[in-house]
PDB file of N, CA and C in Angstrom:
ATOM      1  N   UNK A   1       0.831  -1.199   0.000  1.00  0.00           N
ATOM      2  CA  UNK A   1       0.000   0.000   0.000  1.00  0.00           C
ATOM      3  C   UNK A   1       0.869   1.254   0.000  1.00  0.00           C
ATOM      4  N   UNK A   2       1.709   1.164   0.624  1.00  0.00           N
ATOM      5  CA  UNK A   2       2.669   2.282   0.857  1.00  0.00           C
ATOM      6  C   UNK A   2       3.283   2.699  -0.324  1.00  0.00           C
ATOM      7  N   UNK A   3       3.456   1.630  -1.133  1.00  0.00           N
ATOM      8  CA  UNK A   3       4.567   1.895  -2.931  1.00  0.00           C
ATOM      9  C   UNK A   3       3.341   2.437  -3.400  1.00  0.00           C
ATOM     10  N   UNK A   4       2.339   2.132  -3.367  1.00  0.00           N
ATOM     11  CA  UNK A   4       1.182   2.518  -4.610  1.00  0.00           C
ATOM     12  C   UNK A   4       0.882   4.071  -4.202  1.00  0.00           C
ATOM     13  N   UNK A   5       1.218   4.497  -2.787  1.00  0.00           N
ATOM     14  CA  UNK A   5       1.236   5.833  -2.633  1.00  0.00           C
ATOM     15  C   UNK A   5       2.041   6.824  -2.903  1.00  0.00           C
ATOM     16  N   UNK A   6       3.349   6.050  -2.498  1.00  0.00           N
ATOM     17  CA  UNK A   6       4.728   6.691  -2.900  1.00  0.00           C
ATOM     18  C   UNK A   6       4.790   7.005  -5.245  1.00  0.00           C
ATOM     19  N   UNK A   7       4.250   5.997  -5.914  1.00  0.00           N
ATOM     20  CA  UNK A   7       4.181   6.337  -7.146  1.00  0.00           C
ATOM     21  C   UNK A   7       2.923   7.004  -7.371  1.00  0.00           C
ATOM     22  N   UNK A   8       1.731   7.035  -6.555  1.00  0.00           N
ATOM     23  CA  UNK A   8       0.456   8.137  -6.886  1.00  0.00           C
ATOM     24  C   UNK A   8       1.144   9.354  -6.444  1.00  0.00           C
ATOM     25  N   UNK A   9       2.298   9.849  -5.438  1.00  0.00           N
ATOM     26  CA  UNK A   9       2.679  11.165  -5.510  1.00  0.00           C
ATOM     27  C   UNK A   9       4.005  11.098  -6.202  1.00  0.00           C
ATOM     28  N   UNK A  10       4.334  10.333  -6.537  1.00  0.00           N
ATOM     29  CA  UNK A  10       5.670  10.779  -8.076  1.00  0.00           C
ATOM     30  C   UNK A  10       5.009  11.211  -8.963  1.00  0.00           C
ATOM     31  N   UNK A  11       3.593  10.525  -9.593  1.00  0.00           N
ATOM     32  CA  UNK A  11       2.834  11.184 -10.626  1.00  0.00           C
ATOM     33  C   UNK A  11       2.591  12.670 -10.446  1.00  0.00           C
ATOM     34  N   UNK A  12       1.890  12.877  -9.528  1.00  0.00           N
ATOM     35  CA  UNK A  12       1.124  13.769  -8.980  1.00  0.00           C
ATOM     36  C   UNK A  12       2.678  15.198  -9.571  1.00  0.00           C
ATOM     37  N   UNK A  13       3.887  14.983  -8.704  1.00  0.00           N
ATOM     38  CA  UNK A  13       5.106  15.138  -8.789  1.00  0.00           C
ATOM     39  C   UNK A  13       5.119  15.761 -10.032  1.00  0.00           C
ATOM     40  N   UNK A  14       5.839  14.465 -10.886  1.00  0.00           N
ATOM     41  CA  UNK A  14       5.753  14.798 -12.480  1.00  0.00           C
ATOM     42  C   UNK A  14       4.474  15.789 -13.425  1.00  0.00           C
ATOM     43  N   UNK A  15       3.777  15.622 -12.900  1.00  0.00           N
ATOM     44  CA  UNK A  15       2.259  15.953 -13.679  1.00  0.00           C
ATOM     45  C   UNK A  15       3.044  17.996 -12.810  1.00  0.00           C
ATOM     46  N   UNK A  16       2.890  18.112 -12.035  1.00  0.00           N
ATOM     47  CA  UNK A  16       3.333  19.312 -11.435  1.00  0.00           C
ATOM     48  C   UNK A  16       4.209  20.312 -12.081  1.00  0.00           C
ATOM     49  N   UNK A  17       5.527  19.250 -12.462  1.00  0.00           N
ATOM     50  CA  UNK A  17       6.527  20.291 -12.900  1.00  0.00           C
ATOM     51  C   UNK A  17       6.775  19.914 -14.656  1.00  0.00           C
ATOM     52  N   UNK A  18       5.937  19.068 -14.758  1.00  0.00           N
ATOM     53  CA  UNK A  18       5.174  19.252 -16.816  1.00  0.00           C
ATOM     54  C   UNK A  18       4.383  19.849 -16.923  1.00  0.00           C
ATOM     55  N   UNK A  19       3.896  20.867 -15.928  1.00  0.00           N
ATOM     56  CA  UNK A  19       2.293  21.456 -16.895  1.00  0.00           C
ATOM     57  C   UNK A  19       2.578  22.593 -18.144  1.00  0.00           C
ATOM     58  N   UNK A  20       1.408  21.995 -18.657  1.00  0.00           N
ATOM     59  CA  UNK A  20       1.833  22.646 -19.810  1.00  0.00           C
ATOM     60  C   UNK A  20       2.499  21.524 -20.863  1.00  0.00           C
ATOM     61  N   UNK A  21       3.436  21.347 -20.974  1.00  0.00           N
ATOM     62  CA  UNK A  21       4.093  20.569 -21.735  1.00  0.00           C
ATOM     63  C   UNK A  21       3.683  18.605 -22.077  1.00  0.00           C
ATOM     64  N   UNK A  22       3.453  18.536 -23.086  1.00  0.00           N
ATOM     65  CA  UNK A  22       3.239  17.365 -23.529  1.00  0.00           C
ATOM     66  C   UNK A  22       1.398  16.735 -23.199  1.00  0.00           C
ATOM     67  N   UNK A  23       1.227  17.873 -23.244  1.00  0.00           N
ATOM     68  CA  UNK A  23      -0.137  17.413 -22.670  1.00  0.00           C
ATOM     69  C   UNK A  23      -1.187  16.476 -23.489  1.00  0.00           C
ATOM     70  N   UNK A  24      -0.892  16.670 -24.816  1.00  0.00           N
ATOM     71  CA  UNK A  24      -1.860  16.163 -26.170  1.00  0.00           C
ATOM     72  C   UNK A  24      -1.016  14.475 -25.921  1.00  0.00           C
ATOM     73  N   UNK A  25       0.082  14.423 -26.260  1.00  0.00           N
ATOM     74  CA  UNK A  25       0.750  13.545 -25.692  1.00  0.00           C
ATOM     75  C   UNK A  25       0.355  12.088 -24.495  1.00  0.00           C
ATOM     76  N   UNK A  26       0.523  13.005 -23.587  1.00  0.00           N
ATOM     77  CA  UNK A  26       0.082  12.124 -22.139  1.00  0.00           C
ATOM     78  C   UNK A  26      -1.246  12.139 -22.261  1.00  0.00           C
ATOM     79  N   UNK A  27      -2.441  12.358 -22.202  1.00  0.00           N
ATOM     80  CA  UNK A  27      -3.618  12.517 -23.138  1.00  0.00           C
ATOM     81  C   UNK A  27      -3.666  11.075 -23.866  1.00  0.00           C
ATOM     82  N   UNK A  28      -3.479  10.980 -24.682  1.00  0.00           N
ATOM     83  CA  UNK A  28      -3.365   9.694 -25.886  1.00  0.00           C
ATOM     84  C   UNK A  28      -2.442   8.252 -25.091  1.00  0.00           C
ATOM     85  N   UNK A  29      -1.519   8.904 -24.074  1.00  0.00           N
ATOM     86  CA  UNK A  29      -0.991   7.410 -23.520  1.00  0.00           C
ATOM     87  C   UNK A  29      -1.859   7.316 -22.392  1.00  0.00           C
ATOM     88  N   UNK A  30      -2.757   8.147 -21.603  1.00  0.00           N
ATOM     89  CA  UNK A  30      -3.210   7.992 -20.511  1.00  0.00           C
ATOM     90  C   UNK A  30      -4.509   6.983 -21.102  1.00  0.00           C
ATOM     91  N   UNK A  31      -5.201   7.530 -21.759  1.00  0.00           N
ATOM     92  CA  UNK A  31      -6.676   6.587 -22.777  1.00  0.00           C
ATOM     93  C   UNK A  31      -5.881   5.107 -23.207  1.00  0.00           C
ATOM     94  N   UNK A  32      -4.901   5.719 -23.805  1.00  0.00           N
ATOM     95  CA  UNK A  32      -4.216   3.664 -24.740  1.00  0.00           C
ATOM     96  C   UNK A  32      -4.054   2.924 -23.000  1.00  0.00           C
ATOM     97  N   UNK A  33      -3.464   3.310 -21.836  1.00  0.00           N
ATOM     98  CA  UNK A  33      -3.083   2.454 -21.412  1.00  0.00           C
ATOM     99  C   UNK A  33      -4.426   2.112 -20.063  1.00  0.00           C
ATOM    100  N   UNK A  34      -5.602   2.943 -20.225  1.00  0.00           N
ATOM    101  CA  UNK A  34      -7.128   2.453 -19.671  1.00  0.00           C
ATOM    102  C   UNK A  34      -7.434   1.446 -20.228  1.00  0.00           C
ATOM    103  N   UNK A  35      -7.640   1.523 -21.740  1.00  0.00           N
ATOM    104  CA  UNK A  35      -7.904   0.336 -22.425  1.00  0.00           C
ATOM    105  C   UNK A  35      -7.212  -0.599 -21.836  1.00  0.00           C
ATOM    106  N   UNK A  36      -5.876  -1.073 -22.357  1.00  0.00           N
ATOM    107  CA  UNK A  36      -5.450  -2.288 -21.549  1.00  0.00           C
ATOM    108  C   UNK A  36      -5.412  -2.416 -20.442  1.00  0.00           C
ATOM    109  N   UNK A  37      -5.521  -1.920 -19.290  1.00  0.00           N
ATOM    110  CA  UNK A  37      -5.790  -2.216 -18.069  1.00  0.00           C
ATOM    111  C   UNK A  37      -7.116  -2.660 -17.766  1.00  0.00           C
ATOM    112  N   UNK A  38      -8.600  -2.538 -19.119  1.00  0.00           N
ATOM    113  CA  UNK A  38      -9.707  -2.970 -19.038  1.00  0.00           C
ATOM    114  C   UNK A  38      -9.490  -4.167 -19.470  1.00  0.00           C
ATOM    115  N   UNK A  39      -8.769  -4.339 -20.546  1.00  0.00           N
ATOM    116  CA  UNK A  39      -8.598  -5.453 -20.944  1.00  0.00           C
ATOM    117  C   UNK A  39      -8.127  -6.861 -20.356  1.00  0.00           C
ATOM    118  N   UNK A  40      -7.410  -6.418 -19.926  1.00  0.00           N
ATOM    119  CA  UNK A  40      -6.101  -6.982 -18.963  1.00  0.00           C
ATOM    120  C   UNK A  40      -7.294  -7.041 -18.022  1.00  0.00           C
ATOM    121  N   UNK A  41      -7.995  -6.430 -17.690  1.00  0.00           N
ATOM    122  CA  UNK A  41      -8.770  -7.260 -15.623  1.00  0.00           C
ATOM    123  C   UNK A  41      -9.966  -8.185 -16.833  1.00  0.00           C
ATOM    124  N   UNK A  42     -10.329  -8.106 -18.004  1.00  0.00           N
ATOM    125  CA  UNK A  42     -11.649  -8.966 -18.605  1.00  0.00           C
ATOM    126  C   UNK A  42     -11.003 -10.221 -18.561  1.00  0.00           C
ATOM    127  N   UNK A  43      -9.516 -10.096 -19.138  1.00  0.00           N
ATOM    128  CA  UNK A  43      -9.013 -11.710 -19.220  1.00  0.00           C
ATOM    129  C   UNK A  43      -8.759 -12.082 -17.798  1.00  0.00           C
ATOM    130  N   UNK A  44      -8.450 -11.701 -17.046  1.00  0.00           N
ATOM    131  CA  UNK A  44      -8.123 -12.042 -15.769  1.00  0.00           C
ATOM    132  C   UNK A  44      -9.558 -12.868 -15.010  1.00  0.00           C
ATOM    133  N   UNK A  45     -11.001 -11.796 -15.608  1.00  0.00           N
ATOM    134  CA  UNK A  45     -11.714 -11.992 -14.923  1.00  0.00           C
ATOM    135  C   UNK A  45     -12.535 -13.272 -15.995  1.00  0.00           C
ATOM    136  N   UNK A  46     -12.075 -13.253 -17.091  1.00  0.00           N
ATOM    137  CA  UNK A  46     -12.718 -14.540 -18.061  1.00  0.00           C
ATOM    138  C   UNK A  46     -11.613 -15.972 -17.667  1.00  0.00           C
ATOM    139  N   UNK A  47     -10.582 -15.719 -16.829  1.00  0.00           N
ATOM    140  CA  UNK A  47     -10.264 -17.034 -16.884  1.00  0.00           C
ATOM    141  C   UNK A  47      -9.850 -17.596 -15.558  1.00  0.00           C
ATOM    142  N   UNK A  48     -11.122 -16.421 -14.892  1.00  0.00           N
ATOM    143  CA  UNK A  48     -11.569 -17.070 -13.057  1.00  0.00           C
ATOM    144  C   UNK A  48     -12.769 -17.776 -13.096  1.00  0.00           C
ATOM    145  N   UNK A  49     -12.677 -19.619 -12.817  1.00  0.00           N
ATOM    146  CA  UNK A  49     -13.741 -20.416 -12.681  1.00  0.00           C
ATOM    147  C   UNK A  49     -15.004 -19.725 -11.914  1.00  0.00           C
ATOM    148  N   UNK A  50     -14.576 -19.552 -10.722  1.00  0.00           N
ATOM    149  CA  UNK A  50     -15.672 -19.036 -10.014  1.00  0.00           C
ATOM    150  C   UNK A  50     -16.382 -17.586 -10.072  1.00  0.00           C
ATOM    151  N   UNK A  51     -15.690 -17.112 -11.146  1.00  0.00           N
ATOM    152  CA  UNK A  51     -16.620 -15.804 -11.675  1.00  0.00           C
ATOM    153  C   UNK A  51     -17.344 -16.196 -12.799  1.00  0.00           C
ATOM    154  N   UNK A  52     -16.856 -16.885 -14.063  1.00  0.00           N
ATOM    155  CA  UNK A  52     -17.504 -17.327 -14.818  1.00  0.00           C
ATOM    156  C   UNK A  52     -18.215 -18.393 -14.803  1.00  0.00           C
ATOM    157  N   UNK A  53     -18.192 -19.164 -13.492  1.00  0.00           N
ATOM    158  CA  UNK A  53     -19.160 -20.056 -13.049  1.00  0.00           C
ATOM    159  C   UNK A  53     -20.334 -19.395 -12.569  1.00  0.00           C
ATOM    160  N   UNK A  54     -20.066 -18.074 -11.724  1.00  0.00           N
ATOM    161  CA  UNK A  54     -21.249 -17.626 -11.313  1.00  0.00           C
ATOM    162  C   UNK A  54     -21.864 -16.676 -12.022  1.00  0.00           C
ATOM    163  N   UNK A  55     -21.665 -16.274 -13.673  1.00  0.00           N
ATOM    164  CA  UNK A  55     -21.863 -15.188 -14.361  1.00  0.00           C
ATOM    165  C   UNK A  55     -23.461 -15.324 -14.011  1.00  0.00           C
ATOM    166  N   UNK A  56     -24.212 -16.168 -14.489  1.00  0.00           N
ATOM    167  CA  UNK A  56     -25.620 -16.061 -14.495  1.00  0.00           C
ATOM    168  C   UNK A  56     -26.273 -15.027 -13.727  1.00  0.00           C
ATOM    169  N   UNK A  57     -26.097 -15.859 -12.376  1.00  0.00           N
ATOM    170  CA  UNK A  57     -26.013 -15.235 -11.499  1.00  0.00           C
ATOM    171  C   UNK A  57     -25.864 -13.823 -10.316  1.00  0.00           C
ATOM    172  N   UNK A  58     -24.648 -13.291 -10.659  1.00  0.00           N
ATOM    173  CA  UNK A  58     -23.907 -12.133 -11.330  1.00  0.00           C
ATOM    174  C   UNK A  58     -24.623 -11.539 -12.505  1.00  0.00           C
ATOM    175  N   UNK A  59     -25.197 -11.410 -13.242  1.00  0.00           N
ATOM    176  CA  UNK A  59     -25.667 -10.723 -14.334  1.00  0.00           C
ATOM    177  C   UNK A  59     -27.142 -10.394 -13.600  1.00  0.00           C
ATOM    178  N   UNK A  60     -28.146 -11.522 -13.179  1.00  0.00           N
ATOM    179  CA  UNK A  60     -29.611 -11.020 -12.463  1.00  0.00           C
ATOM    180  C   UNK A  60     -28.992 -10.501 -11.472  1.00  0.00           C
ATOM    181  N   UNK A  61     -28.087 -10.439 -10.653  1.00  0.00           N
ATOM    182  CA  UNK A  61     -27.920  -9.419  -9.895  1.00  0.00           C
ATOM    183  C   UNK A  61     -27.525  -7.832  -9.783  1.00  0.00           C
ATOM    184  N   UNK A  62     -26.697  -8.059 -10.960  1.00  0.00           N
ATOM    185  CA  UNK A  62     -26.307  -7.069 -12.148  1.00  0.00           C
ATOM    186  C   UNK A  62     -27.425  -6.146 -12.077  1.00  0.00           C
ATOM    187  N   UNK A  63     -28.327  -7.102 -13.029  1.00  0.00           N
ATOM    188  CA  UNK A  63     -29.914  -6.588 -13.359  1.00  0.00           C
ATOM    189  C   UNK A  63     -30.628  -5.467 -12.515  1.00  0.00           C
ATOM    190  N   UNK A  64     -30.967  -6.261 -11.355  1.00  0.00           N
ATOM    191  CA  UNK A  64     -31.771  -5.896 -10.111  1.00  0.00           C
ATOM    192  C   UNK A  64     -31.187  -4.630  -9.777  1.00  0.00           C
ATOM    193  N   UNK A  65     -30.408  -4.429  -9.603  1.00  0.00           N
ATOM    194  CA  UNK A  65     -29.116  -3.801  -8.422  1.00  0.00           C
ATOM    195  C   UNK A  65     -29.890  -1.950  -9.878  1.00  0.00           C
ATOM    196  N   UNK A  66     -29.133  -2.546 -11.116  1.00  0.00           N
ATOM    197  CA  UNK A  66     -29.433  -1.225 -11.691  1.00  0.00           C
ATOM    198  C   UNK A  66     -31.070  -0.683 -12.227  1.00  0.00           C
ATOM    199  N   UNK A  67     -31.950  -1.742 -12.026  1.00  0.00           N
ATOM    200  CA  UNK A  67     -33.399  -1.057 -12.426  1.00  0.00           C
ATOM    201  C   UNK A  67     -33.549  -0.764 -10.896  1.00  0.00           C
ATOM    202  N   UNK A  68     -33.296  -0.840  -9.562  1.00  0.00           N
ATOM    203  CA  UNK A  68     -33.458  -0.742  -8.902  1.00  0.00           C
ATOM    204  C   UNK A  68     -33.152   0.710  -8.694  1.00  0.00           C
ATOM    205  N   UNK A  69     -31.923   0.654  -9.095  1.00  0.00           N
ATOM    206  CA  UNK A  69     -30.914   2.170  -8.944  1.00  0.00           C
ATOM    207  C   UNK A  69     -31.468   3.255  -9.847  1.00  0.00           C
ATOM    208  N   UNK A  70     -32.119   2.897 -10.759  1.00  0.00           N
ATOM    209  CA  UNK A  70     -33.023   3.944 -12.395  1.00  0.00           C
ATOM    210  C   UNK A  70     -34.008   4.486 -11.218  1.00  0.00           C
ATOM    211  N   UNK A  71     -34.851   3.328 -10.791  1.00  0.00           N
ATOM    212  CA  UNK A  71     -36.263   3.453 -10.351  1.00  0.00           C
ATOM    213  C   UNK A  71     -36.346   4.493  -9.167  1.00  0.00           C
ATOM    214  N   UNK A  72     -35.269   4.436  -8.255  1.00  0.00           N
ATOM    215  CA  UNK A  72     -35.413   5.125  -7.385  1.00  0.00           C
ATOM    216  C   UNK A  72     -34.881   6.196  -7.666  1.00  0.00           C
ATOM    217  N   UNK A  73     -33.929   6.206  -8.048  1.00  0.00           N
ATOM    218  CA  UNK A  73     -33.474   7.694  -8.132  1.00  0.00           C
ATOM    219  C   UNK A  73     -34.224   8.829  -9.192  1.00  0.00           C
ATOM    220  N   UNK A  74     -35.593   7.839 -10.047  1.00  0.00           N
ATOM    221  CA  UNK A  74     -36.233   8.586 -10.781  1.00  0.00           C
ATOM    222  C   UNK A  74     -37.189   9.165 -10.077  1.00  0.00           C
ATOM    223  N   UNK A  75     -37.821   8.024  -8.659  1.00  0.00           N
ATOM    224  CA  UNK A  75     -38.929   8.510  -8.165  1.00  0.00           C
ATOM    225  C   UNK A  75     -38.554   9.807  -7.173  1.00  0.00           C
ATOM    226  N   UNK A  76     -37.202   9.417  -6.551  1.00  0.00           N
ATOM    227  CA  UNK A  76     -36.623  10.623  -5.844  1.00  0.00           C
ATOM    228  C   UNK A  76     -36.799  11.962  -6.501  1.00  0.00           C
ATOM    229  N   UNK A  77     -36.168  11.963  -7.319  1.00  0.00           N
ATOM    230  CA  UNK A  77     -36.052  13.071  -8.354  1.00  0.00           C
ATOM    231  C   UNK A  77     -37.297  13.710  -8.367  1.00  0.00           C
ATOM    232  N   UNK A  78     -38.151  12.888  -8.770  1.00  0.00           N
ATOM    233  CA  UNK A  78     -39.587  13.371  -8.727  1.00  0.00           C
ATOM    234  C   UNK A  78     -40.575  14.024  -7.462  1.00  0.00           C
ATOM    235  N   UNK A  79     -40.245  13.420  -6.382  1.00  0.00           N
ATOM    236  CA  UNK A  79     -40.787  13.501  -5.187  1.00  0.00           C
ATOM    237  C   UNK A  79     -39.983  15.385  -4.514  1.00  0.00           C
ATOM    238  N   UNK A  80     -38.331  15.168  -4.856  1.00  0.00           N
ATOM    239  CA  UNK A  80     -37.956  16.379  -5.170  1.00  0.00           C
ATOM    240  C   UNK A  80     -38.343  17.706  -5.913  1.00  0.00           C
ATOM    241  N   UNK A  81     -38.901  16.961  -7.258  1.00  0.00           N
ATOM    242  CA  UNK A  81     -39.039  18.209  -8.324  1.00  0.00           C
ATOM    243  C   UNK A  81     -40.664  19.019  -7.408  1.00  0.00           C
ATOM    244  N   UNK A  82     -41.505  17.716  -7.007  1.00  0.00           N
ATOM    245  CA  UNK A  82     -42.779  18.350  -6.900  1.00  0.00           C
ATOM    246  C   UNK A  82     -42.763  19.659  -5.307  1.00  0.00           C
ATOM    247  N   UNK A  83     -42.153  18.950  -4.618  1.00  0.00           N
ATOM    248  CA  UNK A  83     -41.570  19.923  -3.517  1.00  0.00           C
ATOM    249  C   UNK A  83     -41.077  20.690  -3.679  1.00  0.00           C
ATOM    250  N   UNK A  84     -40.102  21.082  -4.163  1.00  0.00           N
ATOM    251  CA  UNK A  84     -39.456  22.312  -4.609  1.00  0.00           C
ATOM    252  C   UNK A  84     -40.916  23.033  -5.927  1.00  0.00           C
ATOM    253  N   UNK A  85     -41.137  22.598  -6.353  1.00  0.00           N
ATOM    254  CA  UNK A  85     -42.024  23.271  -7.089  1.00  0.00           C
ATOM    255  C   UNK A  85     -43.483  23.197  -7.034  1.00  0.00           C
ATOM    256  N   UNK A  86     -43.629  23.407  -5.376  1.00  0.00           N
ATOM    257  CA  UNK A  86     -45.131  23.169  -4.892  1.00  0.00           C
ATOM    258  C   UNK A  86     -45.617  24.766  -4.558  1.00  0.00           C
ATOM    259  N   UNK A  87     -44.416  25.397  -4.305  1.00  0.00           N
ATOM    260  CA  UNK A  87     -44.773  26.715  -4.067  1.00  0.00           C
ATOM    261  C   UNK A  87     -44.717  27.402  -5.316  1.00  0.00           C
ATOM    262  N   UNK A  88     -44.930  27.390  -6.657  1.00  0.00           N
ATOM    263  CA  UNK A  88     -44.545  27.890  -7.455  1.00  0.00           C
ATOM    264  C   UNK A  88     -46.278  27.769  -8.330  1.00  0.00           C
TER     265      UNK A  88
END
């Protein structure tokens, strides 16, 4: 834990005394190297038995978790909009 802090403030560091410079640059390597790090955790996570054993599973939960998350935060929203705009 301690190294992963010590190189989040070398970045931090570097990023400090480059501003300005190379920015279009770091830009284009910062996006190329998201991709493979997405990539890189899909294979990791396509060639764990017990994740892809439990995809089914994992996916209706998937499911639930986000119509759940739409639904409420639509009705919130709503229950909000009419309150704030009851005096109006």
């Amino acid at each position: 834990m301690f190294t992963v802090i010590i190189i989040m403030f070398l970045g931090i560091a570097v990023g400090w005394l480059s501003k300005g410079r190379a920015s279009a640059y770091i830009r284009r390597l910062i996006t190329f190297l998201i991709w493979v790090l997405l990539f890189l955790l899909g294979v990791e996570v396509g060639t764990d038995p017990d994740v892809t054993g439990a995809l089914g599973g994992l996916g209706v939960e998937a499911f639930v978790l986000a119509v759940a998350g739409v639904l409420g935060s639509s009705v919130l929203s709503w229950v909000l909009y009419k309150f704030v705009m009851r005096g109006r």
